[in-house]
PDB file of N, CA and C in Angstrom:
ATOM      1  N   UNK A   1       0.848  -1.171   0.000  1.00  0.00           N
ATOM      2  CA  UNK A   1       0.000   0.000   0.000  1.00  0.00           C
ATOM      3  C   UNK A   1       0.895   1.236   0.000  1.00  0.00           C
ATOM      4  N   UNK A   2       0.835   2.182  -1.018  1.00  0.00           N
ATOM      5  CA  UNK A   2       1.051   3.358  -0.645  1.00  0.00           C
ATOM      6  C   UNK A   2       0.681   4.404   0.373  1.00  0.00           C
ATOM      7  N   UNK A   3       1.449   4.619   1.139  1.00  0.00           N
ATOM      8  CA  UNK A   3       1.628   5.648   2.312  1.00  0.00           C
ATOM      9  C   UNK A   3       1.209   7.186   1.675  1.00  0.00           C
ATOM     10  N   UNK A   4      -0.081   7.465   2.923  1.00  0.00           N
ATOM     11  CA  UNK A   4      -0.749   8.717   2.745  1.00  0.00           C
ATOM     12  C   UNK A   4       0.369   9.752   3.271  1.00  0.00           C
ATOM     13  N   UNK A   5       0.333  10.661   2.210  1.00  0.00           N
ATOM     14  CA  UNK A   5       1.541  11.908   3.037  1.00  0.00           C
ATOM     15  C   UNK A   5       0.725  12.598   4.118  1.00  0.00           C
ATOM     16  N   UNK A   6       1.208  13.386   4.784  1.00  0.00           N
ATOM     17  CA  UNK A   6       0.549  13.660   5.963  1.00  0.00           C
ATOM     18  C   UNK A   6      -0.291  15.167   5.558  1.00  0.00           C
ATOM     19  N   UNK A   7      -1.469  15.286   6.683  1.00  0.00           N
ATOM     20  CA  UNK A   7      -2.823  15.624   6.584  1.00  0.00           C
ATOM     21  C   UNK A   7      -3.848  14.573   5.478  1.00  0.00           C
ATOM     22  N   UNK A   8      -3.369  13.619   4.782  1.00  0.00           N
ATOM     23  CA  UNK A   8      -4.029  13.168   4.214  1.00  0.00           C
ATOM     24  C   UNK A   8      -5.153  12.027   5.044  1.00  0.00           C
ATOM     25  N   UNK A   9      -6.424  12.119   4.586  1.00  0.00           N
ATOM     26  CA  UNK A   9      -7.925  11.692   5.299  1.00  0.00           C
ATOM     27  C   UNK A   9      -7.271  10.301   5.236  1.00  0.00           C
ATOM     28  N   UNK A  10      -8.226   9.064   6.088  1.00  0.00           N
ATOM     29  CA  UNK A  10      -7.472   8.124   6.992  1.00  0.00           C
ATOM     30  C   UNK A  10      -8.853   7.217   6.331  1.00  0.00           C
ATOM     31  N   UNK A  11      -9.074   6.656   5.618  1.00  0.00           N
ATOM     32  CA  UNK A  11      -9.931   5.511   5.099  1.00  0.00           C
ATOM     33  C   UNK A  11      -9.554   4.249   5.042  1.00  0.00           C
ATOM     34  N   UNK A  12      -9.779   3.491   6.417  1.00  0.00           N
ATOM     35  CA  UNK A  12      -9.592   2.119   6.793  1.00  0.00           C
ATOM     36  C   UNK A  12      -9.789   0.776   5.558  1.00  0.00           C
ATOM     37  N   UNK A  13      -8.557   0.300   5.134  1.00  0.00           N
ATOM     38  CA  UNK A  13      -8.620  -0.941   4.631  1.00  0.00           C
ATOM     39  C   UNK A  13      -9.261  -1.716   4.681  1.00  0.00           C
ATOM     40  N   UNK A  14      -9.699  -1.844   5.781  1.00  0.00           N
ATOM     41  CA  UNK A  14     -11.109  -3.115   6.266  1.00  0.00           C
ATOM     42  C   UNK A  14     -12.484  -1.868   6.033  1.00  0.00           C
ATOM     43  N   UNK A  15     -12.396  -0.933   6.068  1.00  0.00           N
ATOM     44  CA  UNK A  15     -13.521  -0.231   5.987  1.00  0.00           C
ATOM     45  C   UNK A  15     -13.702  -1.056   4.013  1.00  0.00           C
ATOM     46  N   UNK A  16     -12.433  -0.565   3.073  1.00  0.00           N
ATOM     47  CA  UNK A  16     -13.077  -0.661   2.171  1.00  0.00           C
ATOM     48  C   UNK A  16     -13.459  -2.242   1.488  1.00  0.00           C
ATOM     49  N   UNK A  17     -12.550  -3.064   2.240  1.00  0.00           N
ATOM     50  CA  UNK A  17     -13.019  -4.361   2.171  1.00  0.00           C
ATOM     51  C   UNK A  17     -14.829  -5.192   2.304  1.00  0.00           C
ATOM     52  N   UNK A  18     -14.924  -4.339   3.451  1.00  0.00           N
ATOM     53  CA  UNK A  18     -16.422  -4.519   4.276  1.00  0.00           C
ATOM     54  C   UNK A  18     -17.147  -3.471   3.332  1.00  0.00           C
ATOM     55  N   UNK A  19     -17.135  -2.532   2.565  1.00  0.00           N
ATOM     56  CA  UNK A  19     -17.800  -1.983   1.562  1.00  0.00           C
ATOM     57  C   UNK A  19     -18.121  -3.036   0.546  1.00  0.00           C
ATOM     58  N   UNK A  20     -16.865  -3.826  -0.165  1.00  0.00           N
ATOM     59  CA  UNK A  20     -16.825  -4.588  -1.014  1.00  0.00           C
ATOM     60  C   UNK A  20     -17.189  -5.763  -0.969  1.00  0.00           C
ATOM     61  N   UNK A  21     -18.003  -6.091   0.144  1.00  0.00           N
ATOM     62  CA  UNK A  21     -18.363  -7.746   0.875  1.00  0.00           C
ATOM     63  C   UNK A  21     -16.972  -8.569   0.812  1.00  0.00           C
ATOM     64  N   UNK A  22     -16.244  -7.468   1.209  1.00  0.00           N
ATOM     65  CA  UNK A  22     -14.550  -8.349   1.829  1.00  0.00           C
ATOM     66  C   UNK A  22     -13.823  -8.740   0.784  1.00  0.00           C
ATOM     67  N   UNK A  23     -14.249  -8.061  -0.460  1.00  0.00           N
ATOM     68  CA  UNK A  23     -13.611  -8.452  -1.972  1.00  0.00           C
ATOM     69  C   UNK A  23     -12.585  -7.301  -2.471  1.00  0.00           C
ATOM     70  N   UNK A  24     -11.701  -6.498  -1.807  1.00  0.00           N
ATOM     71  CA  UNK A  24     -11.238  -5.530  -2.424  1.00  0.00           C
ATOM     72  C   UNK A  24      -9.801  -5.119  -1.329  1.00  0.00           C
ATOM     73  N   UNK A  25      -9.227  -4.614  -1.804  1.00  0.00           N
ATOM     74  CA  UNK A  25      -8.363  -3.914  -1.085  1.00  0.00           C
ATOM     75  C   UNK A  25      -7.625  -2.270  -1.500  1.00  0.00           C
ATOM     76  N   UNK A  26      -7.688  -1.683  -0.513  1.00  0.00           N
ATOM     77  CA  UNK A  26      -7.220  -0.277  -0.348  1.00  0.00           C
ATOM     78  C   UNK A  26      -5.662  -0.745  -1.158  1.00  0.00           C
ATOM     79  N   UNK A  27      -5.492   0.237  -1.880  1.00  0.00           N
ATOM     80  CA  UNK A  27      -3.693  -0.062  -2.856  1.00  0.00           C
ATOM     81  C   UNK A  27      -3.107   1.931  -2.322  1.00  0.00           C
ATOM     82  N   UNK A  28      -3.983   2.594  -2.197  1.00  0.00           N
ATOM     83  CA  UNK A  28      -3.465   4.052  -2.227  1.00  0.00           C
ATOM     84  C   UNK A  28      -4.681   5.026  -1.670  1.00  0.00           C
ATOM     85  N   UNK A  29      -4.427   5.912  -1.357  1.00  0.00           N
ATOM     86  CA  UNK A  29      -5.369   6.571  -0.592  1.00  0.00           C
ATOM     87  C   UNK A  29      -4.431   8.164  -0.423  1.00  0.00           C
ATOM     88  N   UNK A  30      -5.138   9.500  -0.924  1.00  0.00           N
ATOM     89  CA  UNK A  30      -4.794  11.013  -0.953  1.00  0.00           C
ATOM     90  C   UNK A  30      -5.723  11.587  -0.830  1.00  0.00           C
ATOM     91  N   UNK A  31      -5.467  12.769  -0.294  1.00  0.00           N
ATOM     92  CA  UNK A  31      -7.081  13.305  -0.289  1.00  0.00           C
ATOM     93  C   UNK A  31      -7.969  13.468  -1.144  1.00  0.00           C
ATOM     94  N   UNK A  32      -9.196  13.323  -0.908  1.00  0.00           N
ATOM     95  CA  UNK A  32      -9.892  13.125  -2.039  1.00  0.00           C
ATOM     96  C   UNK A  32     -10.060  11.807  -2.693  1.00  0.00           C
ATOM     97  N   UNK A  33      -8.729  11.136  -2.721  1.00  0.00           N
ATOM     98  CA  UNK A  33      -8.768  10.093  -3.977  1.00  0.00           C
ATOM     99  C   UNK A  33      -8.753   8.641  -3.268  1.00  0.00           C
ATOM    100  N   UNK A  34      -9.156   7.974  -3.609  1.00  0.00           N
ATOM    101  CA  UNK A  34      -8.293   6.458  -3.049  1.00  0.00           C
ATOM    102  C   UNK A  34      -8.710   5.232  -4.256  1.00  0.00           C
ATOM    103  N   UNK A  35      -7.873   4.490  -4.393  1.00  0.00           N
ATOM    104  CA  UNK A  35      -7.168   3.461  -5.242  1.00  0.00           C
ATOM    105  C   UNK A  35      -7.467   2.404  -4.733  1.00  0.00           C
ATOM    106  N   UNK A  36      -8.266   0.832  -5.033  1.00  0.00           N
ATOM    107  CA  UNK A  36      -8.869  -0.462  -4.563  1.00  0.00           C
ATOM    108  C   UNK A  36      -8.758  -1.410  -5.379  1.00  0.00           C
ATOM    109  N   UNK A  37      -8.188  -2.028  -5.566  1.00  0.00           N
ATOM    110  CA  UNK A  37      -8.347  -3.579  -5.941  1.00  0.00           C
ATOM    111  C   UNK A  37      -9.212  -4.313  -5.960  1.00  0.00           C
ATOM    112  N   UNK A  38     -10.284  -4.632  -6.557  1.00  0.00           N
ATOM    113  CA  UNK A  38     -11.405  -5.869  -5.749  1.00  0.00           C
ATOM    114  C   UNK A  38     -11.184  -7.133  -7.120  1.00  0.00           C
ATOM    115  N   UNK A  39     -11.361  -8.067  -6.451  1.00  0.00           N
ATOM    116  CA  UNK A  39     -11.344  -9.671  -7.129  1.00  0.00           C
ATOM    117  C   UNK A  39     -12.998  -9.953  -6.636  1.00  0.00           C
ATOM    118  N   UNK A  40     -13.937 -10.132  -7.618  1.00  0.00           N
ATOM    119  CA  UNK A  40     -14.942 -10.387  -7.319  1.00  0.00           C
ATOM    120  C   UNK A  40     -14.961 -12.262  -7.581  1.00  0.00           C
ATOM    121  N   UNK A  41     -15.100 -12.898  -7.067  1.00  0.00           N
ATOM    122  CA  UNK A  41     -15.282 -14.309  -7.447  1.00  0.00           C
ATOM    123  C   UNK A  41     -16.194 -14.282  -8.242  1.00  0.00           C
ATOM    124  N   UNK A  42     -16.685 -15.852  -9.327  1.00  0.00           N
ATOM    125  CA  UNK A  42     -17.766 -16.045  -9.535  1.00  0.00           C
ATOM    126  C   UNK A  42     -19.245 -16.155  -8.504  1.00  0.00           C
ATOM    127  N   UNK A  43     -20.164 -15.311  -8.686  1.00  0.00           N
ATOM    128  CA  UNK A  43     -21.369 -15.662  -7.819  1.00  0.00           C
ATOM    129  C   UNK A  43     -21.287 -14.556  -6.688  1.00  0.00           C
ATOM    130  N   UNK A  44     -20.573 -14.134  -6.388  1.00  0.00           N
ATOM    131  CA  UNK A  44     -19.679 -13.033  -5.224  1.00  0.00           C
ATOM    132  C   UNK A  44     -20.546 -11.900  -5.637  1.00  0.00           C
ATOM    133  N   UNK A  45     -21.276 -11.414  -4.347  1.00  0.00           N
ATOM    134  CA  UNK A  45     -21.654  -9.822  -4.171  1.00  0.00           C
ATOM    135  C   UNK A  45     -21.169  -8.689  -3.309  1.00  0.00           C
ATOM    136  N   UNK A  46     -21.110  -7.811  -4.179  1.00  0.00           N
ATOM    137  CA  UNK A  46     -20.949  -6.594  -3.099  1.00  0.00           C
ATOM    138  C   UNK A  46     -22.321  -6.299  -2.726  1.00  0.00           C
ATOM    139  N   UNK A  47     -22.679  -5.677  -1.405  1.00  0.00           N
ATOM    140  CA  UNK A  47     -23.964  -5.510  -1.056  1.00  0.00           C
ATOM    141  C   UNK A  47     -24.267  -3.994  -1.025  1.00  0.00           C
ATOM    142  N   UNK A  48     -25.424  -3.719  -1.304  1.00  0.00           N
ATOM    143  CA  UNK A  48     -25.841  -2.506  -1.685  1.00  0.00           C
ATOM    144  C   UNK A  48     -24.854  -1.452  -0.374  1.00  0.00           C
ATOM    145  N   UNK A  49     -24.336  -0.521  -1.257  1.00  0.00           N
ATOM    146  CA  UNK A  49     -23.320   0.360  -0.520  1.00  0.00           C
ATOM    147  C   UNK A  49     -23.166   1.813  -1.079  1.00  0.00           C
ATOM    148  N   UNK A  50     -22.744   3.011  -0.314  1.00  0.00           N
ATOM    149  CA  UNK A  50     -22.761   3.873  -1.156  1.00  0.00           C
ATOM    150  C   UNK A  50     -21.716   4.116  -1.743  1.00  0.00           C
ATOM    151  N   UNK A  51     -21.168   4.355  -3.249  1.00  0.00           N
ATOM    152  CA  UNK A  51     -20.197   4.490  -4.225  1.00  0.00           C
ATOM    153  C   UNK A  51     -20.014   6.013  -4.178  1.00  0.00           C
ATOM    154  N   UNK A  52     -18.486   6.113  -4.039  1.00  0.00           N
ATOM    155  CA  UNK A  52     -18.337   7.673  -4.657  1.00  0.00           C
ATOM    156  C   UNK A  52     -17.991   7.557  -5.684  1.00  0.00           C
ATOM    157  N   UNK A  53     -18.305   8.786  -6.542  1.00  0.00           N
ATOM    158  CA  UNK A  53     -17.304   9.645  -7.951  1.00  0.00           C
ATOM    159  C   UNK A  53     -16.631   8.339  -8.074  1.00  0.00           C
ATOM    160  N   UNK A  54     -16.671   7.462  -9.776  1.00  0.00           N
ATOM    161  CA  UNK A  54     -14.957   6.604  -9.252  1.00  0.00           C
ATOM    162  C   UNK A  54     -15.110   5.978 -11.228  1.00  0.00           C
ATOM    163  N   UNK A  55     -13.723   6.182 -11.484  1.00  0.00           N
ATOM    164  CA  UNK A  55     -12.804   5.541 -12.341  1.00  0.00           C
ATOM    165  C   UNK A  55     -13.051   3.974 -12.256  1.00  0.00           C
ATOM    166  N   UNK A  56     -13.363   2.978 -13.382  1.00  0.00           N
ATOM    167  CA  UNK A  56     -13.178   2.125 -13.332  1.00  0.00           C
ATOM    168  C   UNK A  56     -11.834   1.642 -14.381  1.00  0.00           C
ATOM    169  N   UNK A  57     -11.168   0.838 -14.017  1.00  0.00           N
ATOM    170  CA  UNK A  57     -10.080   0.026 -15.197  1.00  0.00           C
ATOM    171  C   UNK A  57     -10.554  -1.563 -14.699  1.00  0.00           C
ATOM    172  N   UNK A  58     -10.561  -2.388 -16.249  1.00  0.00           N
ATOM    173  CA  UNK A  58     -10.618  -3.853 -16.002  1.00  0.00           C
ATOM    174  C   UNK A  58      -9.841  -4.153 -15.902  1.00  0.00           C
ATOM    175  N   UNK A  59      -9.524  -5.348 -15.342  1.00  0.00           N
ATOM    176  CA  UNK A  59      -8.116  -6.298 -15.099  1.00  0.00           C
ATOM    177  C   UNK A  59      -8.135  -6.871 -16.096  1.00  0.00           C
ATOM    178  N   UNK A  60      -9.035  -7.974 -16.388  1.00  0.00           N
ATOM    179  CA  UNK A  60      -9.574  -8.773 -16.918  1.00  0.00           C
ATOM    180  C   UNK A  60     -11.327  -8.680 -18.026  1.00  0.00           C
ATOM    181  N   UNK A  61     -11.247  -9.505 -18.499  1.00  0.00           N
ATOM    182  CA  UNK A  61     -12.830  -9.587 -19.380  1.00  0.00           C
ATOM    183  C   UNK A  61     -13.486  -9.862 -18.232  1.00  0.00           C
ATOM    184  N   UNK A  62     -14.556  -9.771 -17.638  1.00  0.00           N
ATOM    185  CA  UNK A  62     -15.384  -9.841 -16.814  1.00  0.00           C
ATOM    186  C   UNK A  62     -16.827  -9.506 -17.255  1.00  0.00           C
ATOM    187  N   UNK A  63     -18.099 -10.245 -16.285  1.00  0.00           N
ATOM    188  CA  UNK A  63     -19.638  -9.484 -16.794  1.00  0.00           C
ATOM    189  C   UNK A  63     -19.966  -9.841 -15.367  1.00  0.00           C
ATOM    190  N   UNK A  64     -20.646  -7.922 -14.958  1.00  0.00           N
ATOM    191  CA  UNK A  64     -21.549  -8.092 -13.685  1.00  0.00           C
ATOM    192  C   UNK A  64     -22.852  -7.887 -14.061  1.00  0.00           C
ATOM    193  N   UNK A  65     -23.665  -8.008 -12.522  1.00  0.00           N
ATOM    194  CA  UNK A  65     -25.029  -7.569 -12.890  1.00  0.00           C
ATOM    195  C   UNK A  65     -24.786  -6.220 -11.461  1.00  0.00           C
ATOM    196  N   UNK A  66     -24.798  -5.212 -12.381  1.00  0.00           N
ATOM    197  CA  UNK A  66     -25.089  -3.370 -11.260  1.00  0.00           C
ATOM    198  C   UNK A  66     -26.602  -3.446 -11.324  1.00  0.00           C
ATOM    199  N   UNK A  67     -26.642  -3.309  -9.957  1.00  0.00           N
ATOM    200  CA  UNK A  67     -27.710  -2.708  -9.461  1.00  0.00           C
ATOM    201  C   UNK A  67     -27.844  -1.166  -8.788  1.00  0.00           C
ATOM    202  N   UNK A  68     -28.700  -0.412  -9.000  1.00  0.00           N
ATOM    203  CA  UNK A  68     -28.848   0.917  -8.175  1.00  0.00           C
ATOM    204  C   UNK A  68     -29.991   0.896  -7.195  1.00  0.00           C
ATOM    205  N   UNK A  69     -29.674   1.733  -6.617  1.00  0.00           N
ATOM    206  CA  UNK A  69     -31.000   1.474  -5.024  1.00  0.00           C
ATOM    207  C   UNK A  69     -32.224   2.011  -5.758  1.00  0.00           C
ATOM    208  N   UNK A  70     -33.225   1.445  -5.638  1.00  0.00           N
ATOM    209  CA  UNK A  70     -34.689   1.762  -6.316  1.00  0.00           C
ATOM    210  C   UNK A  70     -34.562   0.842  -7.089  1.00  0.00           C
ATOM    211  N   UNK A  71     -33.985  -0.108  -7.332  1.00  0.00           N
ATOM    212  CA  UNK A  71     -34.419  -1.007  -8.765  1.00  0.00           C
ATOM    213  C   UNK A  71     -33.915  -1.329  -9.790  1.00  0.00           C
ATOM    214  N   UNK A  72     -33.402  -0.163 -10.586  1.00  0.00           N
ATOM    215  CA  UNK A  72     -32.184  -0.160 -11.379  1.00  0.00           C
ATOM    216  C   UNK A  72     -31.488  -1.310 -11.499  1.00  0.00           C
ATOM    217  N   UNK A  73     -31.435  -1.936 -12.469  1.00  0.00           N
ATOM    218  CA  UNK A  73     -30.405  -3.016 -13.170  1.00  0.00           C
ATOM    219  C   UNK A  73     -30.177  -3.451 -14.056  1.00  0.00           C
ATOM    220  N   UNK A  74     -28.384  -4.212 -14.489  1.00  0.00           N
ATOM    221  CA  UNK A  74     -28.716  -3.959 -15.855  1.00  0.00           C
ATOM    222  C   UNK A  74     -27.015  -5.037 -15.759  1.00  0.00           C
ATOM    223  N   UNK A  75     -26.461  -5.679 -16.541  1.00  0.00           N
ATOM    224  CA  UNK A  75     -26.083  -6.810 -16.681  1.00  0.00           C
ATOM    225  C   UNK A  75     -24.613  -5.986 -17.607  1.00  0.00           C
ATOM    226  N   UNK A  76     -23.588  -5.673 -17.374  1.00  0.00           N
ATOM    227  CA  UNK A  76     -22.449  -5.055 -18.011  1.00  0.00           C
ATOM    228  C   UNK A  76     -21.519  -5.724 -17.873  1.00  0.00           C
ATOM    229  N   UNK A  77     -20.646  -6.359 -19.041  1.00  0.00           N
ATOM    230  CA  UNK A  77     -19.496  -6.738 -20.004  1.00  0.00           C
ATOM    231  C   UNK A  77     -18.243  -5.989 -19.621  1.00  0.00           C
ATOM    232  N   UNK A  78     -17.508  -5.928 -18.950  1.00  0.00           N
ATOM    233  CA  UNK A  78     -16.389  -4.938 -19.477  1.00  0.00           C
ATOM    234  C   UNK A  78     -15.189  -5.814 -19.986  1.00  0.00           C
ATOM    235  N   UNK A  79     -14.207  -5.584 -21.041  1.00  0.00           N
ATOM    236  CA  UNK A  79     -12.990  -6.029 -21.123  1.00  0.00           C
ATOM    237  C   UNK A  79     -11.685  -5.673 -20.472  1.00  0.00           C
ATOM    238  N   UNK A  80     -11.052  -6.543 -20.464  1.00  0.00           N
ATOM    239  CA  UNK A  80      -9.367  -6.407 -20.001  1.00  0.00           C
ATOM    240  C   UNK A  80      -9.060  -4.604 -20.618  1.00  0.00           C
ATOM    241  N   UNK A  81      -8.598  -3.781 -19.762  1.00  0.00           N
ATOM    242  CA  UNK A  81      -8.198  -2.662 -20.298  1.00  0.00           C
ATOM    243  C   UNK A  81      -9.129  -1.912 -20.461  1.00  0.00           C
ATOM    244  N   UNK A  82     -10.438  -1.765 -20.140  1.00  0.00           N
ATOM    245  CA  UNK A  82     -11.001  -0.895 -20.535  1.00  0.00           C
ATOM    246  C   UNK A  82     -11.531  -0.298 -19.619  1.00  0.00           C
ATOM    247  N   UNK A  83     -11.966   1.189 -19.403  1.00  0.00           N
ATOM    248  CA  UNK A  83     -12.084   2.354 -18.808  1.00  0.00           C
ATOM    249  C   UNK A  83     -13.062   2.827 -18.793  1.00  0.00           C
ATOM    250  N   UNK A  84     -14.097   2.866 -17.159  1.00  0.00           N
ATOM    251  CA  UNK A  84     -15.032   3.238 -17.430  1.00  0.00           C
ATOM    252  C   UNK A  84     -15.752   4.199 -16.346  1.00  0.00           C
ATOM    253  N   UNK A  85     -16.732   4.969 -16.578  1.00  0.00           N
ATOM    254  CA  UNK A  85     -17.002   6.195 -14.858  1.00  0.00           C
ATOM    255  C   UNK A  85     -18.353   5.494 -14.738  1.00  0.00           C
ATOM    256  N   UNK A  86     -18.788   5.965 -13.191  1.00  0.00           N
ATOM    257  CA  UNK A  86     -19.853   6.054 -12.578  1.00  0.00           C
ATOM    258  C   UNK A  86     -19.551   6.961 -11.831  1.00  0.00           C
ATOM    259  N   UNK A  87     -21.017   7.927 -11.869  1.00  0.00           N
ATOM    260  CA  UNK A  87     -21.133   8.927 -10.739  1.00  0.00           C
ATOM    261  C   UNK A  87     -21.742   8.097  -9.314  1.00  0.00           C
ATOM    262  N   UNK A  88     -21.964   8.864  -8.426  1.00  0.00           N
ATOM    263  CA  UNK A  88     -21.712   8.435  -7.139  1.00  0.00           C
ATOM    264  C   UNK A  88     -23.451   8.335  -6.857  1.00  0.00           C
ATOM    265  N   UNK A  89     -23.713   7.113  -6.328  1.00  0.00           N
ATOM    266  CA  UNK A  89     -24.704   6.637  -5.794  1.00  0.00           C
ATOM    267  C   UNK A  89     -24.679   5.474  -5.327  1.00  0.00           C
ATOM    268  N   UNK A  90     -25.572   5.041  -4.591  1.00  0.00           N
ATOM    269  CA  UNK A  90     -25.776   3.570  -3.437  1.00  0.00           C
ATOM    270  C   UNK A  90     -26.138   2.362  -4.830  1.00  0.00           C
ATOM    271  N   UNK A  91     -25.314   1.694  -4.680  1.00  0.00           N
ATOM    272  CA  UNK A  91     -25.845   0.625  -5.777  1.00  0.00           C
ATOM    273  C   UNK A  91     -25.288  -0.905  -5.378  1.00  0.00           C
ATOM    274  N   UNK A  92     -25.218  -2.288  -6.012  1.00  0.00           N
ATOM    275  CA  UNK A  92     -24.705  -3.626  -5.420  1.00  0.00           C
ATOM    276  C   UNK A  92     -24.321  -3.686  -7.062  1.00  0.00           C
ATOM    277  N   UNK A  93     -23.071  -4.934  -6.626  1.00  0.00           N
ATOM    278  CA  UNK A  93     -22.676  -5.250  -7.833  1.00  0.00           C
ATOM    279  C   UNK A  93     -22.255  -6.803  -7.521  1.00  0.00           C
ATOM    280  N   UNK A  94     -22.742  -8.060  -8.490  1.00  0.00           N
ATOM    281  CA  UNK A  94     -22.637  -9.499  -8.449  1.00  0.00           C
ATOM    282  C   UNK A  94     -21.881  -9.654  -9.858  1.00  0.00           C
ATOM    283  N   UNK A  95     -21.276 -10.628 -10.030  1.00  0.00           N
ATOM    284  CA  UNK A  95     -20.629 -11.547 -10.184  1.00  0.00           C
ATOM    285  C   UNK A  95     -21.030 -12.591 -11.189  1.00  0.00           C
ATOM    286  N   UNK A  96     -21.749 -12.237 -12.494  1.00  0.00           N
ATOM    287  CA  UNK A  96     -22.429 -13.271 -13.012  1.00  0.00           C
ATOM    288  C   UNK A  96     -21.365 -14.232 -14.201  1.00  0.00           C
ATOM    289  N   UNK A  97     -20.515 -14.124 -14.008  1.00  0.00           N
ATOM    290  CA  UNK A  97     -19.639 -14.682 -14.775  1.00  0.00           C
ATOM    291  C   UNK A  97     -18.634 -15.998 -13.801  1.00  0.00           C
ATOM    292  N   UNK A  98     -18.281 -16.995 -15.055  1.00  0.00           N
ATOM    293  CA  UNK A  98     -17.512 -18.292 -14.226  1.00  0.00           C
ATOM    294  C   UNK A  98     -16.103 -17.691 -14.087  1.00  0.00           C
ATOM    295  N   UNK A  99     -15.949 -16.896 -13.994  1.00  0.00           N
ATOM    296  CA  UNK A  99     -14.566 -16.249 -13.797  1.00  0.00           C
ATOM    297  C   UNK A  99     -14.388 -14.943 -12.998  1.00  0.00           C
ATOM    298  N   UNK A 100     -13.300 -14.605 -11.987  1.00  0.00           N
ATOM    299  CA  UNK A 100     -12.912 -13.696 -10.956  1.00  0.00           C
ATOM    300  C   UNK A 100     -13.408 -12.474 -11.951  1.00  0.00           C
ATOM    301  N   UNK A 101     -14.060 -11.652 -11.160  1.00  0.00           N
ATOM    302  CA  UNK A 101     -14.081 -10.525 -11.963  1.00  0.00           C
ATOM    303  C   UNK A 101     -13.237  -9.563 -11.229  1.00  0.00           C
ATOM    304  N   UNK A 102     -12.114  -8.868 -12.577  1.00  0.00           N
ATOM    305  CA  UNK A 102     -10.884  -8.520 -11.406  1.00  0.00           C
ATOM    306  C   UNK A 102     -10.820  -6.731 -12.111  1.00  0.00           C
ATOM    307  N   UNK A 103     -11.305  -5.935 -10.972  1.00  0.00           N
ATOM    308  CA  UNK A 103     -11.293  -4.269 -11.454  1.00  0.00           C
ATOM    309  C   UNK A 103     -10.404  -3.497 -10.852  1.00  0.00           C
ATOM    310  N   UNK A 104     -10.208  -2.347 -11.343  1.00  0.00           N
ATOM    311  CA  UNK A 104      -9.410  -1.183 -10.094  1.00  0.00           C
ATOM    312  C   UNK A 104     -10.464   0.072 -10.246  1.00  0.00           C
ATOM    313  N   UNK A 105     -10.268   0.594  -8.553  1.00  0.00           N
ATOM    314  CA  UNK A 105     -11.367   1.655  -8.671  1.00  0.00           C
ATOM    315  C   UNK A 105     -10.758   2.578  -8.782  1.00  0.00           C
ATOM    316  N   UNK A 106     -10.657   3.840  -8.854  1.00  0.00           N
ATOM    317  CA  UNK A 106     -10.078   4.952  -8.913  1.00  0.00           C
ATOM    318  C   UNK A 106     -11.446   5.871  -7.936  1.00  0.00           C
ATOM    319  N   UNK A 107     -11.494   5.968  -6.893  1.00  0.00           N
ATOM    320  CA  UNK A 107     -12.862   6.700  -5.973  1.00  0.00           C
ATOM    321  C   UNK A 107     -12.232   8.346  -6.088  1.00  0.00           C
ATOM    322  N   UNK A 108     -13.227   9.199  -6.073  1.00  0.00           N
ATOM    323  CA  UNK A 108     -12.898  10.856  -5.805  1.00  0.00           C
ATOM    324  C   UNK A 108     -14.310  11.142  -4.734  1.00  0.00           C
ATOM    325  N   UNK A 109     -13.792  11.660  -4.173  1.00  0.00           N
ATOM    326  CA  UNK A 109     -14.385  12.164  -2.605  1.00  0.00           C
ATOM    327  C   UNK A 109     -14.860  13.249  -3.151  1.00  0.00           C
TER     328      UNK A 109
END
């Protein structure tokens, strides 16, 4: 993990793990910004949580099913390398693929 320079805000590793239903890990954290790892298994949910501002990059080919709070859902593909935003709202994200679905977040506060 990269080391926050100082005054920089203090966002617990296990905080963002337990966001991610224990699927992710803190890699960097600045104000404002912080950097996560998550390996979603096959079948594996994150449970409805609130998302900030955030950068997606794929690891890998992967397909989830996003959900947004109220109902909202909708079944998304992403490939290895590819780059994608969501603005910030409470939403869950599963795992519908036989393979790790492996992302990096890029979050803005």
């Amino acid at each position: 993990m990269v080391a926050a320079p100082s005054g920089a805000s203090r966002f617990c590793e296990s905080a963002a793990s337990d966001i991610a239903g224990g699927h992710a890990a803190l890699l960097a954290e600045l104000d404002g910004a912080r950097v996560l790892r998550v390996a979603l298994p096959p079948g594996a949910r994150q449970p409805l949580h609130a998302g900030s501002a955030r950068l997606v990059y794929g690891v890998n080919d992967h397909r989830v099913l996003f959900a947004r709070e109220g109902g909202d859902q909708r079944e998304m593909a992403h490939g290895a390398g590819e780059v994608h935003w969501h603005e910030a709202g409470r939403h869950a994200v599963e795992n519908v693929a036989e393979t790790t679905a492996r992302f990096v977040l890029f979050a803005f506060d």
